[in-house]
PDB file of N, CA and C in Angstrom:
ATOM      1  N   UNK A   1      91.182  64.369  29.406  1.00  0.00           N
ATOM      2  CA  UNK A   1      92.269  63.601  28.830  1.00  0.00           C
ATOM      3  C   UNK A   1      92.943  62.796  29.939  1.00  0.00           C
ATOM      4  N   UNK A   2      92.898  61.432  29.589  1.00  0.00           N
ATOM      5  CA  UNK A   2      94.277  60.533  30.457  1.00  0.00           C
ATOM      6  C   UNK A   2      94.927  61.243  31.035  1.00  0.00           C
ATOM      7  N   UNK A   3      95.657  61.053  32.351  1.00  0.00           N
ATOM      8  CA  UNK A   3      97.172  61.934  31.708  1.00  0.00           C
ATOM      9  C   UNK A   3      98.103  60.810  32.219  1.00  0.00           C
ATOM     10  N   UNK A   4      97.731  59.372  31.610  1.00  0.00           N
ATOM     11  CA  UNK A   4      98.551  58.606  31.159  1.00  0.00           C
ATOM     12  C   UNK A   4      99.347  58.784  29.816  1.00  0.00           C
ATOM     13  N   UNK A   5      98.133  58.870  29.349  1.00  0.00           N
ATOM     14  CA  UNK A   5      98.233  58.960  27.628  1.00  0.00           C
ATOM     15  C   UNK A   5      98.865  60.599  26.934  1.00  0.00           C
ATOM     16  N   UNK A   6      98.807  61.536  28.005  1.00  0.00           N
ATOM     17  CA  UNK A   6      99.203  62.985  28.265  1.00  0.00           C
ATOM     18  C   UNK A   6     100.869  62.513  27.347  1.00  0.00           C
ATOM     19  N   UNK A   7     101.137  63.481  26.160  1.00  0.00           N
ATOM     20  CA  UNK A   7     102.583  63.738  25.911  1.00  0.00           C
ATOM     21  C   UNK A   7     103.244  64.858  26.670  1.00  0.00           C
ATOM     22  N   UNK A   8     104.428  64.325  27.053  1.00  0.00           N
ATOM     23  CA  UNK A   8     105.127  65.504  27.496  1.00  0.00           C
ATOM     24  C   UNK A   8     105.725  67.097  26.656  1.00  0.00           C
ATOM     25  N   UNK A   9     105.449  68.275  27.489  1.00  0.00           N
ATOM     26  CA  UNK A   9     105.524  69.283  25.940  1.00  0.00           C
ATOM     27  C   UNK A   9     107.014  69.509  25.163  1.00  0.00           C
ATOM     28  N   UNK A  10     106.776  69.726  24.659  1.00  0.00           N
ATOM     29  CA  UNK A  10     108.456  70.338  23.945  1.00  0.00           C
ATOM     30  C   UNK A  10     109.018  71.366  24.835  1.00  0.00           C
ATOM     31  N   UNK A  11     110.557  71.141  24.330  1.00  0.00           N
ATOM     32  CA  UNK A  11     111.540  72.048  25.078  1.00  0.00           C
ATOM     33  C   UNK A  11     111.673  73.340  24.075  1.00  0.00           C
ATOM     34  N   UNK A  12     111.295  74.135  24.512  1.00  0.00           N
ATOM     35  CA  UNK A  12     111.409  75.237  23.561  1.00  0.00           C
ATOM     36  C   UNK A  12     112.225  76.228  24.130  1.00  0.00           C
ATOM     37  N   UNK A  13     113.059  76.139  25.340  1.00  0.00           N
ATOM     38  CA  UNK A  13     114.040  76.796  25.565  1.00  0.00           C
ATOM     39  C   UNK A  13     115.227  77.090  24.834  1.00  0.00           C
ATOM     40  N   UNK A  14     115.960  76.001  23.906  1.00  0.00           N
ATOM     41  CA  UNK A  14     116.637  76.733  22.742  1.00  0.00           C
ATOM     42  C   UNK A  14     116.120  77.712  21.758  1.00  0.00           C
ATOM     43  N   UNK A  15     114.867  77.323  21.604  1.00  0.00           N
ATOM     44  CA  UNK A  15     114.433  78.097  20.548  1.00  0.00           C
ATOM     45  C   UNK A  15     114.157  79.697  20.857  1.00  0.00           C
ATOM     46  N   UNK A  16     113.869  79.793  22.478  1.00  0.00           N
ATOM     47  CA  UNK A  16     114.121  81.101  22.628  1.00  0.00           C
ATOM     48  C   UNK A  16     114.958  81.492  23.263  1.00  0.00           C
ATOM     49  N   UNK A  17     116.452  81.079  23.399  1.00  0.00           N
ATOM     50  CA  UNK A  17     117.356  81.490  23.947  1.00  0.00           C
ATOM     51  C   UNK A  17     118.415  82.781  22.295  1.00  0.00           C
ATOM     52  N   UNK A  18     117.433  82.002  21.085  1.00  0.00           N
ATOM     53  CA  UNK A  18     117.959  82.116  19.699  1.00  0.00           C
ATOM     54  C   UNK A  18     116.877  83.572  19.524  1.00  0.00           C
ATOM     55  N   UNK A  19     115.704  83.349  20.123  1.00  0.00           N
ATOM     56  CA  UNK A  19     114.775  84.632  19.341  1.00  0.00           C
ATOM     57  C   UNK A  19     115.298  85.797  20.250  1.00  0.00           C
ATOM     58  N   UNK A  20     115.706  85.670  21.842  1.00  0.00           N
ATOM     59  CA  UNK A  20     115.781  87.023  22.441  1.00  0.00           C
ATOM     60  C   UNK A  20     117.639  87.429  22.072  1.00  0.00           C
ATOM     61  N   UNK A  21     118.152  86.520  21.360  1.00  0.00           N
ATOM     62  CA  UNK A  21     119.559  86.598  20.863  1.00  0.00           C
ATOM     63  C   UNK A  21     119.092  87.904  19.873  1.00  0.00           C
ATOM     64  N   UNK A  22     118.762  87.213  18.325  1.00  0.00           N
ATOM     65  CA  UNK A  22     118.098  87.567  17.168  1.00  0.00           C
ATOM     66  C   UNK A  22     117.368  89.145  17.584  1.00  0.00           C
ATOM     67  N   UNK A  23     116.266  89.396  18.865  1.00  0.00           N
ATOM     68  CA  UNK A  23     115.923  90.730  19.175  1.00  0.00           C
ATOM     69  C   UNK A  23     116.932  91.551  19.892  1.00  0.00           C
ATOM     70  N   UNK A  24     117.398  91.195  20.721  1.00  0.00           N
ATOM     71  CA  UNK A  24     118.537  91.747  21.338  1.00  0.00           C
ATOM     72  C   UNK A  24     119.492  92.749  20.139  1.00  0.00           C
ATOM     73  N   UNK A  25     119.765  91.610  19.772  1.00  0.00           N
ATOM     74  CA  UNK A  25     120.708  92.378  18.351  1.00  0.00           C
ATOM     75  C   UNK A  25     120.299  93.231  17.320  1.00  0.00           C
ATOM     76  N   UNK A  26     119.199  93.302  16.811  1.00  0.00           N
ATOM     77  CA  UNK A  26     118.249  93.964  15.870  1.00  0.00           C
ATOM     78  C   UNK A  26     118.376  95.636  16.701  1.00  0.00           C
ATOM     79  N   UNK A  27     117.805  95.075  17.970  1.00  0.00           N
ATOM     80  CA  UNK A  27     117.686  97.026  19.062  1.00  0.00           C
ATOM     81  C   UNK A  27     119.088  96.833  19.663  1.00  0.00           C
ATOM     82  N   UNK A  28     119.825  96.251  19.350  1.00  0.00           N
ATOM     83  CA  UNK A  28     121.442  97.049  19.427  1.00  0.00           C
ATOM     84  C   UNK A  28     122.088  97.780  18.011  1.00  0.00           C
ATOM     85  N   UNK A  29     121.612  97.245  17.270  1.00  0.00           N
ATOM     86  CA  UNK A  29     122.121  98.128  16.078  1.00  0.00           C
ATOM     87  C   UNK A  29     121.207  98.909  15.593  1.00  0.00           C
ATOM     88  N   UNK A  30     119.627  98.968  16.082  1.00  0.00           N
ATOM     89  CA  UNK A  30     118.721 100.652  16.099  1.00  0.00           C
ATOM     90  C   UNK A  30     119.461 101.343  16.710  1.00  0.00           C
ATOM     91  N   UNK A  31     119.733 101.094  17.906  1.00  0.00           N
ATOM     92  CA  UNK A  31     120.246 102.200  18.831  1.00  0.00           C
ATOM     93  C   UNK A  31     121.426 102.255  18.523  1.00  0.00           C
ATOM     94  N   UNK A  32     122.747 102.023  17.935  1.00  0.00           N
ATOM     95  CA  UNK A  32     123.678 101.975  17.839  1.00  0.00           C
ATOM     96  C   UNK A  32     123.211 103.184  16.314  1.00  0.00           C
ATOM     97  N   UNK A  33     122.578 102.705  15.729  1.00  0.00           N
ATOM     98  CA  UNK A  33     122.923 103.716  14.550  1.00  0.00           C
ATOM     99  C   UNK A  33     121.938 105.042  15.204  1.00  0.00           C
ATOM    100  N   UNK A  34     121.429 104.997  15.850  1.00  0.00           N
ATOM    101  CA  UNK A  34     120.267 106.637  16.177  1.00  0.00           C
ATOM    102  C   UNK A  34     121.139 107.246  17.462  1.00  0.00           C
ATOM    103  N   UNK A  35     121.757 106.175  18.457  1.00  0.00           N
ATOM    104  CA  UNK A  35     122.229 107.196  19.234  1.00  0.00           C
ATOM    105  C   UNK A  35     123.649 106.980  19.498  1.00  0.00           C
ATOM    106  N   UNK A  36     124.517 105.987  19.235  1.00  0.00           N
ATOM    107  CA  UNK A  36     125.512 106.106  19.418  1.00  0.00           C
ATOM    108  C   UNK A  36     126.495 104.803  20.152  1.00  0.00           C
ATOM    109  N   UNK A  37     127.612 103.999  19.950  1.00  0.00           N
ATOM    110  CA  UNK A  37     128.357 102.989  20.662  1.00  0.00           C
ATOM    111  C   UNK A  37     127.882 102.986  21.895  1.00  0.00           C
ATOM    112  N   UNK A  38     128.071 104.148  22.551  1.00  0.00           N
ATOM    113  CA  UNK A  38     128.293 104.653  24.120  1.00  0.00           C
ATOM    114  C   UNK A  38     126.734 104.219  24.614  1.00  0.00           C
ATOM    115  N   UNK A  39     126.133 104.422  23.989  1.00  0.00           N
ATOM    116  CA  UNK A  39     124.742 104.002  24.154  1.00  0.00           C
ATOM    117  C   UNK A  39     124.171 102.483  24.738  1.00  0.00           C
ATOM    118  N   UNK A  40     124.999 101.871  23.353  1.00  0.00           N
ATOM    119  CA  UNK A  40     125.056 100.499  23.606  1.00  0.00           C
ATOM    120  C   UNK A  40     125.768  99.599  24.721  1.00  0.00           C
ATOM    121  N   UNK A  41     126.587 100.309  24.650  1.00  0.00           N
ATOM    122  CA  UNK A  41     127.487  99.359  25.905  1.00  0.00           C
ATOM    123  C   UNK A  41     127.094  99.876  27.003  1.00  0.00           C
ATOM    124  N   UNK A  42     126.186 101.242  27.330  1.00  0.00           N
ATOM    125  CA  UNK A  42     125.864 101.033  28.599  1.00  0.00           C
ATOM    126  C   UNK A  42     124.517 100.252  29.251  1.00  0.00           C
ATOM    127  N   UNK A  43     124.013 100.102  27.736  1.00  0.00           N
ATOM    128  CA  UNK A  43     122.385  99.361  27.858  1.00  0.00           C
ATOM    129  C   UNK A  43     123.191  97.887  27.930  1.00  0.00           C
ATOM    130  N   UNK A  44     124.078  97.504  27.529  1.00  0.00           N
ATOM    131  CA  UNK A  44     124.809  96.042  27.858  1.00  0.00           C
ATOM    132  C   UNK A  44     124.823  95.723  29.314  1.00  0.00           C
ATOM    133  N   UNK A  45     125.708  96.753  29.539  1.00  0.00           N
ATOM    134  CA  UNK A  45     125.922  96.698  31.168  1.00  0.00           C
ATOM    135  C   UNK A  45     125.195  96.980  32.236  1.00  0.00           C
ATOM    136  N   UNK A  46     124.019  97.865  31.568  1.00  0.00           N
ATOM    137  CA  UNK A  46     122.789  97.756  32.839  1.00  0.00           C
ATOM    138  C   UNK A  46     121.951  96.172  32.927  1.00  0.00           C
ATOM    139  N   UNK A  47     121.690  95.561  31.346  1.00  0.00           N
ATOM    140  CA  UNK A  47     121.334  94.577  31.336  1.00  0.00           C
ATOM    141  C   UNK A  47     122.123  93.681  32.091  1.00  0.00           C
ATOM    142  N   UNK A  48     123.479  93.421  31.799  1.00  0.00           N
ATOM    143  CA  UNK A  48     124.373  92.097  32.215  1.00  0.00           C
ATOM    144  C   UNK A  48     124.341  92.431  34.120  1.00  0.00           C
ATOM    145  N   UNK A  49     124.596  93.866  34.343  1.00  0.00           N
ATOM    146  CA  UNK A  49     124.254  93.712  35.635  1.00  0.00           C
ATOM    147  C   UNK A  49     122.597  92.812  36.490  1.00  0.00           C
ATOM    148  N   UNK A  50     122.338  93.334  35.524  1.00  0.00           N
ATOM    149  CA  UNK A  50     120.230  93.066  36.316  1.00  0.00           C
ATOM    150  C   UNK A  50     120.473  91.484  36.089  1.00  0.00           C
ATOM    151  N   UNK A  51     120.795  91.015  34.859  1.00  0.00           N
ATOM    152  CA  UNK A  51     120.845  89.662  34.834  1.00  0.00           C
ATOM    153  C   UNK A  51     122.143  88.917  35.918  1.00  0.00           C
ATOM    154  N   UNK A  52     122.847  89.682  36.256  1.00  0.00           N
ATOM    155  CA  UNK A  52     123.713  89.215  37.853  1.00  0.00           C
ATOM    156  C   UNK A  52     123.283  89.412  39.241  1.00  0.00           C
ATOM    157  N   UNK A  53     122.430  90.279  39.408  1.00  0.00           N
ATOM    158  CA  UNK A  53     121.276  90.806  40.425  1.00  0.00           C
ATOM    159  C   UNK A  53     120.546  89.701  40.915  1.00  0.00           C
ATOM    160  N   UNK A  54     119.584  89.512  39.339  1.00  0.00           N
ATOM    161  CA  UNK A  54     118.573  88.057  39.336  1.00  0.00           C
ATOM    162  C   UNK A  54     119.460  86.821  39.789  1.00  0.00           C
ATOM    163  N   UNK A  55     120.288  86.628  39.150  1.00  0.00           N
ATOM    164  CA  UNK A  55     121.158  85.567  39.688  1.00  0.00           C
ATOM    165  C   UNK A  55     121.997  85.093  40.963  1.00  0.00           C
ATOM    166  N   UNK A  56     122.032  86.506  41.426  1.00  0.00           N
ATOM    167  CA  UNK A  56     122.803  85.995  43.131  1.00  0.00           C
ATOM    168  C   UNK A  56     120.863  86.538  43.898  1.00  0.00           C
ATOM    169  N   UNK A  57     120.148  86.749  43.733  1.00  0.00           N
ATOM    170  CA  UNK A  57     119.042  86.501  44.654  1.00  0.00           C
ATOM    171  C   UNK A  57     118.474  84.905  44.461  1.00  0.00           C
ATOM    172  N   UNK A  58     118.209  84.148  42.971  1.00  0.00           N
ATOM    173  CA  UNK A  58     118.145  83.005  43.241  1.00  0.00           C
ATOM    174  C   UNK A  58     118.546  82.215  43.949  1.00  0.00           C
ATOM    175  N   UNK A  59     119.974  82.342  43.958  1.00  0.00           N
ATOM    176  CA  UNK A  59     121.090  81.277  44.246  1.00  0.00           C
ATOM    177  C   UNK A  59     121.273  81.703  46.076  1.00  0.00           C
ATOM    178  N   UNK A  60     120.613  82.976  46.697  1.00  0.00           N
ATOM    179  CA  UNK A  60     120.230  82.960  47.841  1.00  0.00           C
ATOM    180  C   UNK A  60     119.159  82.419  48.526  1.00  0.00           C
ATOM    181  N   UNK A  61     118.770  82.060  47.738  1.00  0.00           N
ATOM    182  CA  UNK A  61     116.962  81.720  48.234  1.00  0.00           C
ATOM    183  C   UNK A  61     117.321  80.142  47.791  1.00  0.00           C
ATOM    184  N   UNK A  62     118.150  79.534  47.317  1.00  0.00           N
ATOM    185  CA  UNK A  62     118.090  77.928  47.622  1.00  0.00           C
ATOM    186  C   UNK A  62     119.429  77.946  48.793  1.00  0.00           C
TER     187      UNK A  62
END
């Protein structure tokens, strides 16, 4: 193929910023009803930490 003639691909980053929303929430309210609130908010906060982890090692490395 060209890759004059090459289309550029779609942005499909909204679309999964919406599906890991949509899963996220589904296994917060499994686990919320099998094991408990306390459950949830600490699986929040291990997540929101790791996702602040990932984020100050990027932002070291530029």
């Amino acid at each position: 193929m060209d890759p004059q003639t090459r289309q550029p691909a779609p942005d499909y980053f909204p679309a999964n910023l919406v599906m890991i929303f949509v899963n996220m929430l589904w296994i917060f309210v499994a686990l919320w009803a099998v094991f408990g609130l306390e459950v949830v908010i600490l699986l929040a906060v291990a997540i929101n930490h790791g996702i602040t982890v990932i984020d100050h090692r990027r932002k070291s490395r530029q």
